[in-house]
N, C-alpha and C. Protein backbone atom coordinates (compact mmCIF):
# COMPACT_ATOMS: atom_id res chain seq x y z
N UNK A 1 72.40 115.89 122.14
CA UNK A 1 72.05 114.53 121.82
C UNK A 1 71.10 113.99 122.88
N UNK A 2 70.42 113.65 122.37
CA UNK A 2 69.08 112.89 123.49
C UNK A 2 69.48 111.37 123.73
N UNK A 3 68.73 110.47 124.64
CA UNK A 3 69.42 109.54 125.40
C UNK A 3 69.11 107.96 123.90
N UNK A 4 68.48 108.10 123.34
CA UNK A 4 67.99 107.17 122.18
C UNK A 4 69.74 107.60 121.03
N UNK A 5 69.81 108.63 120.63
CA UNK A 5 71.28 108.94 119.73
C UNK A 5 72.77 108.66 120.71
N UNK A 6 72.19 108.38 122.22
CA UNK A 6 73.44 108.52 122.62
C UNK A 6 73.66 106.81 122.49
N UNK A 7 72.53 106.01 123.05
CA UNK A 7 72.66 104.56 123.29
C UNK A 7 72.84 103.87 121.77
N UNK A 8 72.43 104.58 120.71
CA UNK A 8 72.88 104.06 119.40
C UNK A 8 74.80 103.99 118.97
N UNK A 9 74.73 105.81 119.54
CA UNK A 9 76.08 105.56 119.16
C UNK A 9 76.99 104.49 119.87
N UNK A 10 76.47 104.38 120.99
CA UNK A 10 77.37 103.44 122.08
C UNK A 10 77.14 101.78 121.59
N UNK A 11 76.36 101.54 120.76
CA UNK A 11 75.71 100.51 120.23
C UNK A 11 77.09 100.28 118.79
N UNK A 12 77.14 101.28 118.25
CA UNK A 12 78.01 101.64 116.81
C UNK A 12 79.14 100.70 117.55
N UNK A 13 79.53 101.48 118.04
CA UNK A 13 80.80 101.40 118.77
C UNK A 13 81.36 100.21 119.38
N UNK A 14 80.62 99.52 119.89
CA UNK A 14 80.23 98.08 120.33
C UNK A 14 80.51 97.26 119.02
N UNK A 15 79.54 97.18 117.88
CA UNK A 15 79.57 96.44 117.07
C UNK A 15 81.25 96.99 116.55
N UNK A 16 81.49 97.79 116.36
CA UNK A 16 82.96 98.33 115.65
C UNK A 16 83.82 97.62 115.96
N UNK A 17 84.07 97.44 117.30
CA UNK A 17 85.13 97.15 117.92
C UNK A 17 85.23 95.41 118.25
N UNK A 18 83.76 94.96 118.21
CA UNK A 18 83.72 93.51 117.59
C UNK A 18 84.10 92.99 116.47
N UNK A 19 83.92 93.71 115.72
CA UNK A 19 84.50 93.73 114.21
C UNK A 19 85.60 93.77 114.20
N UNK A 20 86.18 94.99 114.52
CA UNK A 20 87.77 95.27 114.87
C UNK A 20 88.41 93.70 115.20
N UNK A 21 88.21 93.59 116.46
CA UNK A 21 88.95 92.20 117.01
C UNK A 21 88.69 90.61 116.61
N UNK A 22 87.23 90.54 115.82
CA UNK A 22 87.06 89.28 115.03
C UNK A 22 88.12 89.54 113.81
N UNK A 23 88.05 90.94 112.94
CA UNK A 23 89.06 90.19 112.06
C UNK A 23 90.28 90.35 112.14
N UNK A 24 91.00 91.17 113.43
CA UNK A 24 92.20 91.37 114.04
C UNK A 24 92.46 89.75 113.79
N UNK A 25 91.48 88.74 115.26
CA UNK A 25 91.99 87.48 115.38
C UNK A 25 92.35 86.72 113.62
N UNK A 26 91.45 86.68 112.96
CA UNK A 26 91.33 85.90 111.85
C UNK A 26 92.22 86.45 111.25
N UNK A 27 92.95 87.56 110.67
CA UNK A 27 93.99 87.53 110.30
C UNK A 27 95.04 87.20 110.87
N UNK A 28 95.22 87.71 111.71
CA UNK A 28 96.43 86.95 112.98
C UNK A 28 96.52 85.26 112.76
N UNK A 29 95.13 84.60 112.88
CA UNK A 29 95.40 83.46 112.84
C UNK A 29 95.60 82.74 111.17
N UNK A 30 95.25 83.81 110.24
CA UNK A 30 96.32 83.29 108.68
C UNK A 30 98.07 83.55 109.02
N UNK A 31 97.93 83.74 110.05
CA UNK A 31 99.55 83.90 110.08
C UNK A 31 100.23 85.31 109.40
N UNK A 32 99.59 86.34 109.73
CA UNK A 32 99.78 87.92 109.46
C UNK A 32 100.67 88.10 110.78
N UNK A 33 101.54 88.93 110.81
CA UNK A 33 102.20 89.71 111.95
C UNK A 33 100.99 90.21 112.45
N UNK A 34 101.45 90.88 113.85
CA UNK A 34 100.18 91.21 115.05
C UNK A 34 100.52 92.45 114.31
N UNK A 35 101.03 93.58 113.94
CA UNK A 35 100.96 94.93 113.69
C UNK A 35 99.95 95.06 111.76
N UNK A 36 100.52 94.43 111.19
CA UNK A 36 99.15 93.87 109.91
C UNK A 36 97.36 94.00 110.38
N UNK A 37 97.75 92.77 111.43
CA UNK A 37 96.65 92.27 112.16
C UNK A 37 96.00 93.62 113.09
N UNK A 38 96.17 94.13 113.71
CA UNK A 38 95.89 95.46 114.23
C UNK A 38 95.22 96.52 113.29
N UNK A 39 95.76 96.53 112.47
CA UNK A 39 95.68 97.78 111.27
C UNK A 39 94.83 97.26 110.17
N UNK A 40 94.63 95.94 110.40
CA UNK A 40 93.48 95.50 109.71
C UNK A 40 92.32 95.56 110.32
N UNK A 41 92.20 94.96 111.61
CA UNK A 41 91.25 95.54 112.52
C UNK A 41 90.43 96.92 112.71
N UNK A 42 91.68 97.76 112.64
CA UNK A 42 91.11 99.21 112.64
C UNK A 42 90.74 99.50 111.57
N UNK A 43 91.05 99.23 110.00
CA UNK A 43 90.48 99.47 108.99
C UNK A 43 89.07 98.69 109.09
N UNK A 44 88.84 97.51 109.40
CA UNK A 44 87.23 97.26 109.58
C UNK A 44 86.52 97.98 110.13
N UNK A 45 87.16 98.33 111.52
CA UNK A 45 86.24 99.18 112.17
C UNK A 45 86.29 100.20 111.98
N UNK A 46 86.68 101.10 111.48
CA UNK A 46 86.23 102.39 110.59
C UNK A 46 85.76 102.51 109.47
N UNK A 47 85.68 101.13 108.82
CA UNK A 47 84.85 100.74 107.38
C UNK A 47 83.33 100.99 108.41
N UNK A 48 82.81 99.96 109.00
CA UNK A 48 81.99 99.59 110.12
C UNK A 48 81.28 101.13 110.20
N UNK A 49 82.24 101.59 110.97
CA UNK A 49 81.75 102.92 111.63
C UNK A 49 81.25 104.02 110.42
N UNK A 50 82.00 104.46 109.41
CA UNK A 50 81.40 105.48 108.02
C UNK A 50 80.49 104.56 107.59
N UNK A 51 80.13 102.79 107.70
CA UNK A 51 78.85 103.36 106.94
C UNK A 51 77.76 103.58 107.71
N UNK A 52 77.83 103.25 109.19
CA UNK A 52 76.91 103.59 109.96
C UNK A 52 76.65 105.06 110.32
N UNK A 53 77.68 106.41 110.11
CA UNK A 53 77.64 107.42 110.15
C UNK A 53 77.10 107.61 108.89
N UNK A 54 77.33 107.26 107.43
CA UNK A 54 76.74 107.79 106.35
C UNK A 54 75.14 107.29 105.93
N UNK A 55 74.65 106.08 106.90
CA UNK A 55 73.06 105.99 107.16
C UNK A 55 72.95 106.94 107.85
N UNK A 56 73.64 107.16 108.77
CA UNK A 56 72.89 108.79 109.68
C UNK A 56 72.67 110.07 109.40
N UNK A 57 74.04 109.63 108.09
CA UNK A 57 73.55 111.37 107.28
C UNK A 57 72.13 111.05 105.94
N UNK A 58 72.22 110.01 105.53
CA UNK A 58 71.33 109.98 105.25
C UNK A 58 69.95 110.08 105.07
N UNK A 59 69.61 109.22 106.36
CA UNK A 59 68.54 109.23 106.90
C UNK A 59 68.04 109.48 108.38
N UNK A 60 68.94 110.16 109.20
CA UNK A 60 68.66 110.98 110.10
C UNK A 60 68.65 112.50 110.05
């Protein structure tokens, strides 16, 4: 991996995990249990993350 694929992925990852914890909070704050709220989080951010891996298979 060259230094442009590495700072993207680290970029992915960044946005993921923003995602992750914006809608962690926002469900949490509809009044979801924190373990809901978690696992909702991580389902965004792996929504997040495949489609940014499936532009890469795409079009990289």
């Amino acid at each position: 991996m060259n230094t442009i694929q590495i700072l993207s992925l680290m970029l992915a990852l960044s946005i993921a995990s923003n995602i992750a914890i914006t809608a962690a909070l926002i469900v949490r704050a509809a009044g979801v249990g924190t373990a809901n709220a978690i696992l909702t989080g991580a389902g965004a951010a792996a929504t997040g993350l495949g489609l940014y891996f499936a532009a890469i298979a795409a079009y990289g």
